[in-house]
Structure formats: C-alpha cells, structure tokens
C-alpha atoms as a PDB file:
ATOM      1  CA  UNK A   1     132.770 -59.467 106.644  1.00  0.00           C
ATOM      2  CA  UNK A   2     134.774 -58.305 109.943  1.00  0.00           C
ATOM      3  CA  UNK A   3     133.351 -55.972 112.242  1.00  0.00           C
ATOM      4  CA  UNK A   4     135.530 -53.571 113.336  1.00  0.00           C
ATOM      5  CA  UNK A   5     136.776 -53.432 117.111  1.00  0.00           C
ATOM      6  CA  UNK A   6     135.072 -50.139 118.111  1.00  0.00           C
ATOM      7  CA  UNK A   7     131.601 -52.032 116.896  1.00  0.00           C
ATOM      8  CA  UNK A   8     132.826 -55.082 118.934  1.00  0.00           C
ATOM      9  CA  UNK A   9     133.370 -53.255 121.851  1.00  0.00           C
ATOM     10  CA  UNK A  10     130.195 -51.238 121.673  1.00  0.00           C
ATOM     11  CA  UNK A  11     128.481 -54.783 121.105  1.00  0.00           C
ATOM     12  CA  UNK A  12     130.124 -56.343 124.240  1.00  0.00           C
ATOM     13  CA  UNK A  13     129.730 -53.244 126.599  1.00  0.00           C
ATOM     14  CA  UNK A  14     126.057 -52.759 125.596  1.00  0.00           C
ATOM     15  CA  UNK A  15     125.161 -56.730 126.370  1.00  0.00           C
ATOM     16  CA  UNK A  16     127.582 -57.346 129.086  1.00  0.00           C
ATOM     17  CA  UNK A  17     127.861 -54.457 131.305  1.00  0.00           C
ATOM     18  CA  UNK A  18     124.459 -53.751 132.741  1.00  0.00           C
ATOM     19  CA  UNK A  19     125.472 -49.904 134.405  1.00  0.00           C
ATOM     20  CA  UNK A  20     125.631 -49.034 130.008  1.00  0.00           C
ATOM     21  CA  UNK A  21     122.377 -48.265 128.232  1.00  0.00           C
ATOM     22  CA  UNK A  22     121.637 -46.808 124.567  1.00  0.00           C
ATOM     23  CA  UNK A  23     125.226 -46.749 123.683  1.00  0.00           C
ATOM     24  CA  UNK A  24     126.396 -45.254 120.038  1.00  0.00           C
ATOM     25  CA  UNK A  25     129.813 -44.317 118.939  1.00  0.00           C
ATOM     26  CA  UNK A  26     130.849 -40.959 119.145  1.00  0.00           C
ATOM     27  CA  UNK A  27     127.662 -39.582 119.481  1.00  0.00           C
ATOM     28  CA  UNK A  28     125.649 -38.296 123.103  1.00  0.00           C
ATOM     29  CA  UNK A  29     122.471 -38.269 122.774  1.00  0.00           C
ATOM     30  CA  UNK A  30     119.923 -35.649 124.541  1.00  0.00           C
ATOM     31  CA  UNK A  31     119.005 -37.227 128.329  1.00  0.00           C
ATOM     32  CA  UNK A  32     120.888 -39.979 129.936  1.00  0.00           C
ATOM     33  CA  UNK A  33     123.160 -41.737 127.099  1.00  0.00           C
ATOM     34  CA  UNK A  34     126.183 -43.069 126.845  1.00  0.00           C
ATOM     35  CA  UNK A  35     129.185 -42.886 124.036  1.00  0.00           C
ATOM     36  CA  UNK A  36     132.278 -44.687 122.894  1.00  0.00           C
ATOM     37  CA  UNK A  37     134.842 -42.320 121.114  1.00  0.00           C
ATOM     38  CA  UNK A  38     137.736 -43.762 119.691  1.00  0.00           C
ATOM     39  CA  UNK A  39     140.743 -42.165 121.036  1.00  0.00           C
ATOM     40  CA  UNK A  40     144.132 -40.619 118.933  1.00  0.00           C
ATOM     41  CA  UNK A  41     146.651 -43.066 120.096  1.00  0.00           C
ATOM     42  CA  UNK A  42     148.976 -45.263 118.691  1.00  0.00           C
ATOM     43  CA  UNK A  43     147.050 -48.309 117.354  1.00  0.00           C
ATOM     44  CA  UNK A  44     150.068 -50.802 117.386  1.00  0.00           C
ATOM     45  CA  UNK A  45     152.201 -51.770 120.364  1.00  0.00           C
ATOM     46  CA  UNK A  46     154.409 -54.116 118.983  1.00  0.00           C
ATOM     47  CA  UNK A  47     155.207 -56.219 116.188  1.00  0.00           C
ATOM     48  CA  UNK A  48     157.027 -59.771 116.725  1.00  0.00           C
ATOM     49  CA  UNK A  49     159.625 -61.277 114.763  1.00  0.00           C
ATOM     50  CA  UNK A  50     156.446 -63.420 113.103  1.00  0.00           C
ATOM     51  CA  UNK A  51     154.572 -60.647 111.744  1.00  0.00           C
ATOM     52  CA  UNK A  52     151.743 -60.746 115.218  1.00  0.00           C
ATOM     53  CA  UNK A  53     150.870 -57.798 116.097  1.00  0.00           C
ATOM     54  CA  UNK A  54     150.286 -56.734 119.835  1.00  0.00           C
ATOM     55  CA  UNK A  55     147.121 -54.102 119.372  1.00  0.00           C
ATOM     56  CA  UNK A  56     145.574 -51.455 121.009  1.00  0.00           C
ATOM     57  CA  UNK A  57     142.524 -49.466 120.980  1.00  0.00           C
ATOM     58  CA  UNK A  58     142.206 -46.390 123.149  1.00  0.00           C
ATOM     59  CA  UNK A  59     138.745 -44.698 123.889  1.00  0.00           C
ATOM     60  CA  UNK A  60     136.818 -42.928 125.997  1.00  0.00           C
ATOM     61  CA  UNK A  61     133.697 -44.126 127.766  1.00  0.00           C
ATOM     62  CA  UNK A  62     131.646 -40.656 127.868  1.00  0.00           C
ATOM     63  CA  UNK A  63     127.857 -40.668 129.800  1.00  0.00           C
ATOM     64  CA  UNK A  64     125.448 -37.624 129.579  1.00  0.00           C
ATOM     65  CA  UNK A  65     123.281 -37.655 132.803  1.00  0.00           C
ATOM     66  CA  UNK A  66     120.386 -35.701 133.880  1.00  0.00           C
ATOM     67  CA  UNK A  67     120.875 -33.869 136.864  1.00  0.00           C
ATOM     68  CA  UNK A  68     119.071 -31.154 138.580  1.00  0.00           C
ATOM     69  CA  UNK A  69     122.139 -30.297 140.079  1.00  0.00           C
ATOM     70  CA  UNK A  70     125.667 -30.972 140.346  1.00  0.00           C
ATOM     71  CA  UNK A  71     126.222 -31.467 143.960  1.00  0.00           C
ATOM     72  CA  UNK A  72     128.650 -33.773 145.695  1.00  0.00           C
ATOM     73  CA  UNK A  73     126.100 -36.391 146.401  1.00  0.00           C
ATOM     74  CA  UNK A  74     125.437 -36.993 142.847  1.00  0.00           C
ATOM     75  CA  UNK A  75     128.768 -36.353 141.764  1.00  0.00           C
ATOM     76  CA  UNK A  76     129.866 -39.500 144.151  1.00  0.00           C
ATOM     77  CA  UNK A  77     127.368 -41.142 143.150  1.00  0.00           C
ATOM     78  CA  UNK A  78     128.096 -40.759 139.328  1.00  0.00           C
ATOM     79  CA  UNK A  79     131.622 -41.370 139.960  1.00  0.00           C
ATOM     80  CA  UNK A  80     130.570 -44.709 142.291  1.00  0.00           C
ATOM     81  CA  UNK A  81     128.886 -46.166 138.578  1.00  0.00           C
ATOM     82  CA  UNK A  82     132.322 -45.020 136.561  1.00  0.00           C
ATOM     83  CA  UNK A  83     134.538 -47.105 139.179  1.00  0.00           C
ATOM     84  CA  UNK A  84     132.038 -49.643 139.401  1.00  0.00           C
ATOM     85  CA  UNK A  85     132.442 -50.083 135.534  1.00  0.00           C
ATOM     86  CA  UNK A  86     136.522 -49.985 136.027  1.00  0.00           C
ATOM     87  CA  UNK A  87     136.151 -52.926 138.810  1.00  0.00           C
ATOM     88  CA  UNK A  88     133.764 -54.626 135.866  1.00  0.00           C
ATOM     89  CA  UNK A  89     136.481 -54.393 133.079  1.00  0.00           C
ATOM     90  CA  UNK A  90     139.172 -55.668 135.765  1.00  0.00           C
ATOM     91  CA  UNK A  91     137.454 -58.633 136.287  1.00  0.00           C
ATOM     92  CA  UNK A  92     136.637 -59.504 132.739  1.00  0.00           C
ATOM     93  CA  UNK A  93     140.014 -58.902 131.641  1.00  0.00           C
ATOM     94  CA  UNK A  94     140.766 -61.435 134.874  1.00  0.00           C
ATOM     95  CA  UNK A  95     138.176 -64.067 133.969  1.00  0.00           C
ATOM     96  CA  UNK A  96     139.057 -63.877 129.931  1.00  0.00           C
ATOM     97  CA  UNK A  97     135.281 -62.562 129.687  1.00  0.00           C
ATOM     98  CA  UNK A  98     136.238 -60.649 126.669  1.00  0.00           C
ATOM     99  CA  UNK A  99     134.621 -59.613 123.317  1.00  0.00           C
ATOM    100  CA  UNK A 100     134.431 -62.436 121.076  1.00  0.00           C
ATOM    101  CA  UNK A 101     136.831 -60.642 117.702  1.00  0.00           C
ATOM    102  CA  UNK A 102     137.177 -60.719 114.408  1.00  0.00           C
ATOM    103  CA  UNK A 103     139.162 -64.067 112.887  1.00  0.00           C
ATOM    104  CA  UNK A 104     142.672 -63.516 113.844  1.00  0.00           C
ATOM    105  CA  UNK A 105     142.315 -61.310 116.427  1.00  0.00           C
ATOM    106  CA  UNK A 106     142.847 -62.318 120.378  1.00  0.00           C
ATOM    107  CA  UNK A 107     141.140 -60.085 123.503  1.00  0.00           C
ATOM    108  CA  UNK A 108     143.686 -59.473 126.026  1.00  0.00           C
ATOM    109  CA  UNK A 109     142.390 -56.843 128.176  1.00  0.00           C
ATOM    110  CA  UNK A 110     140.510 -54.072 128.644  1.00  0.00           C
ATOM    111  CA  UNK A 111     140.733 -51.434 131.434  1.00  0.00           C
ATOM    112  CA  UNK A 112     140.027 -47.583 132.516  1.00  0.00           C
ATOM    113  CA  UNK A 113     143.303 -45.836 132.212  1.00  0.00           C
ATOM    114  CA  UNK A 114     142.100 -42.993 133.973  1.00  0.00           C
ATOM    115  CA  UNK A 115     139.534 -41.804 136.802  1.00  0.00           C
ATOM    116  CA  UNK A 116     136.201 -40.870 135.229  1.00  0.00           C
ATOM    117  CA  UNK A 117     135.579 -37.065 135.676  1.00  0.00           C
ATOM    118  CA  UNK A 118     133.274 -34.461 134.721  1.00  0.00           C
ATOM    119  CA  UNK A 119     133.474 -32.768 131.937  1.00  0.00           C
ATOM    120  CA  UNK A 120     131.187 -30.005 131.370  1.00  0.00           C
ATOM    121  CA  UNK A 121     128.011 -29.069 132.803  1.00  0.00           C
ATOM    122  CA  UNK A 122     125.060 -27.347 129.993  1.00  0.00           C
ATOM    123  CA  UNK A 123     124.480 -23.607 130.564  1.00  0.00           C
ATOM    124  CA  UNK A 124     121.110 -24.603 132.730  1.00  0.00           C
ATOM    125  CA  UNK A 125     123.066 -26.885 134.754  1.00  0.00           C
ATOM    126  CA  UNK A 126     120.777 -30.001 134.068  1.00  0.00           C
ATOM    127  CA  UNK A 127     122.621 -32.028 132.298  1.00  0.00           C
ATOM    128  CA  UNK A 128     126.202 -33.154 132.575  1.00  0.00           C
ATOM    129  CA  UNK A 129     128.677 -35.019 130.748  1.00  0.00           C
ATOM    130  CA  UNK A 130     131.102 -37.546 132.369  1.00  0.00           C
ATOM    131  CA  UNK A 131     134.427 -39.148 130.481  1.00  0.00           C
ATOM    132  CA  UNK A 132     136.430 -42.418 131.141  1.00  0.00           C
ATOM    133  CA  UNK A 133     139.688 -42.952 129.327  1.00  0.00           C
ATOM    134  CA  UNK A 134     139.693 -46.846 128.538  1.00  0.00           C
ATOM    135  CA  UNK A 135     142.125 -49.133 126.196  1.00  0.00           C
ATOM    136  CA  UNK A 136     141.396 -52.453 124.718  1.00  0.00           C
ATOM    137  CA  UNK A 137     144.242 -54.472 123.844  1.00  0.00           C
ATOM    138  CA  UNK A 138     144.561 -57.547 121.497  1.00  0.00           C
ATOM    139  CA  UNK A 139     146.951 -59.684 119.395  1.00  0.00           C
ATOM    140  CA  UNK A 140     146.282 -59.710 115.643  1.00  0.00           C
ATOM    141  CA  UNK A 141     147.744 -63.069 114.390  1.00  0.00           C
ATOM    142  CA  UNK A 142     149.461 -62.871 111.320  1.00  0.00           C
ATOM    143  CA  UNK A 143     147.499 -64.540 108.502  1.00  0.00           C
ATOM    144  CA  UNK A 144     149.709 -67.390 107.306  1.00  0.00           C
ATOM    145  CA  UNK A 145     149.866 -68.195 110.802  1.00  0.00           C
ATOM    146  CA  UNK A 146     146.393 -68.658 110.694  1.00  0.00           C
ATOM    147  CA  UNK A 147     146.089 -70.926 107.799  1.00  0.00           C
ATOM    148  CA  UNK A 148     148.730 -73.063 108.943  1.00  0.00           C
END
C-alpha cells in the first residue's frame, strides 16, 4: 500500500535531519516538538503531453520551544537552527539525498520558501512557536509509462 508524501516526508525529516526530534503531522505537542502541516496550495504544477505530472507539496515546518524568555539571543539562536535546516534541504535537494517515494513517484527537491519566524509566544511567555514555509516537489509518472 503507498504511503502518502506528507508520511514520507515526516519519515525522511525525522531520520535524516538531526536538528528535528518527535515530529507528528499537524499536531505540537506540549515542550519542545516539532510539526509538519500540510499547506493549501496547488498540488499540481504541470501536466505533460504524456500524462506525468510535475507535483508539489507545500508545508510548513512549525517547532514549539521552551523558552524562559524571548530575547534576541535566543531568538538568533532559534532562527540559526531554522536556516541551518534550509542550508540542510539545499544540499539534499543538491546531492539527490531525497525521500525514497511511493512507485511512480520521483523526488526533485525540497526547500524553505520562506524565512522561519515566530509565531506566537503563550500568555506566560515560556513557550514559543516558530514556522517555516517549505515545498517538496516531485514527478508522478504516468502509470502505463511505468509498466512499459
């Protein structure tokens, strides 16, 4: 049975990325956690004159952190981990270091779209919640092009 991308992705960023720990989709736990949330764009890019589809997956990469306060040396260092993870997708996406997909389907790349920032602070200002915007791309092979 094939996974879907979202549990691929969680999969590969949870193994492969060592700044990600305890990673669920679309779901923050209490305490340090991180979450994938399947963005509301457009999931198809194009479509060739074969029936392959060029694909894409946009999400956020969202991280609640303990803090006992938000000052500007945490928030640079938070923000250091976020662009660390960027540089980390850029060179995957260089190397072909991708998620191993579903039968059919072909990683291209994946990439932060956007600057991580904070995005709310609790009412006792100890824990915060950071957001990446991220896309994954890939080609979905049409399936008598498969079987051939």
């Amino acid at each position: 049975m094939d996974k879907t991308i979202i549990d691929i992705l969680r999969e590969y960023l949870e193994k492969s990325c060592t700044y990600i720990e305890n990673l669920k989709i679309d779901y923050l736990s209490e305490g340090k956690s991180w979450s994938l949330e399947q963005g509301a764009n457009p999931v198809l890019i194009k479509k060739d004159v074969l029936g392959n589809r060029k694909m894409q997956l946009s999400f956020t990469l969202a991280a609640r952190i303990s803090v006992n306060s938000i000052t500007d040396d945490n928030q640079r260092k938070i923000l250091k981990a976020f662009s660390d993870i960027s540089e980390w997708m850029y060179q995957q996406t260089r190397k072909s270091s991708l998620p191993t997909l579903n039968k059919g389907e072909i990683p291209e790349s994946i990439e932060a779209t956007q600057n991580a920032y904070l995005f709310s602070v609790n009412k006792d200002r100890t824990e915060a919640r950071y957001e990446m915007p991220c896309k994954f791309i890939y080609k979905k092979i049409k399936e008598s092009e498969i079987n051939e």
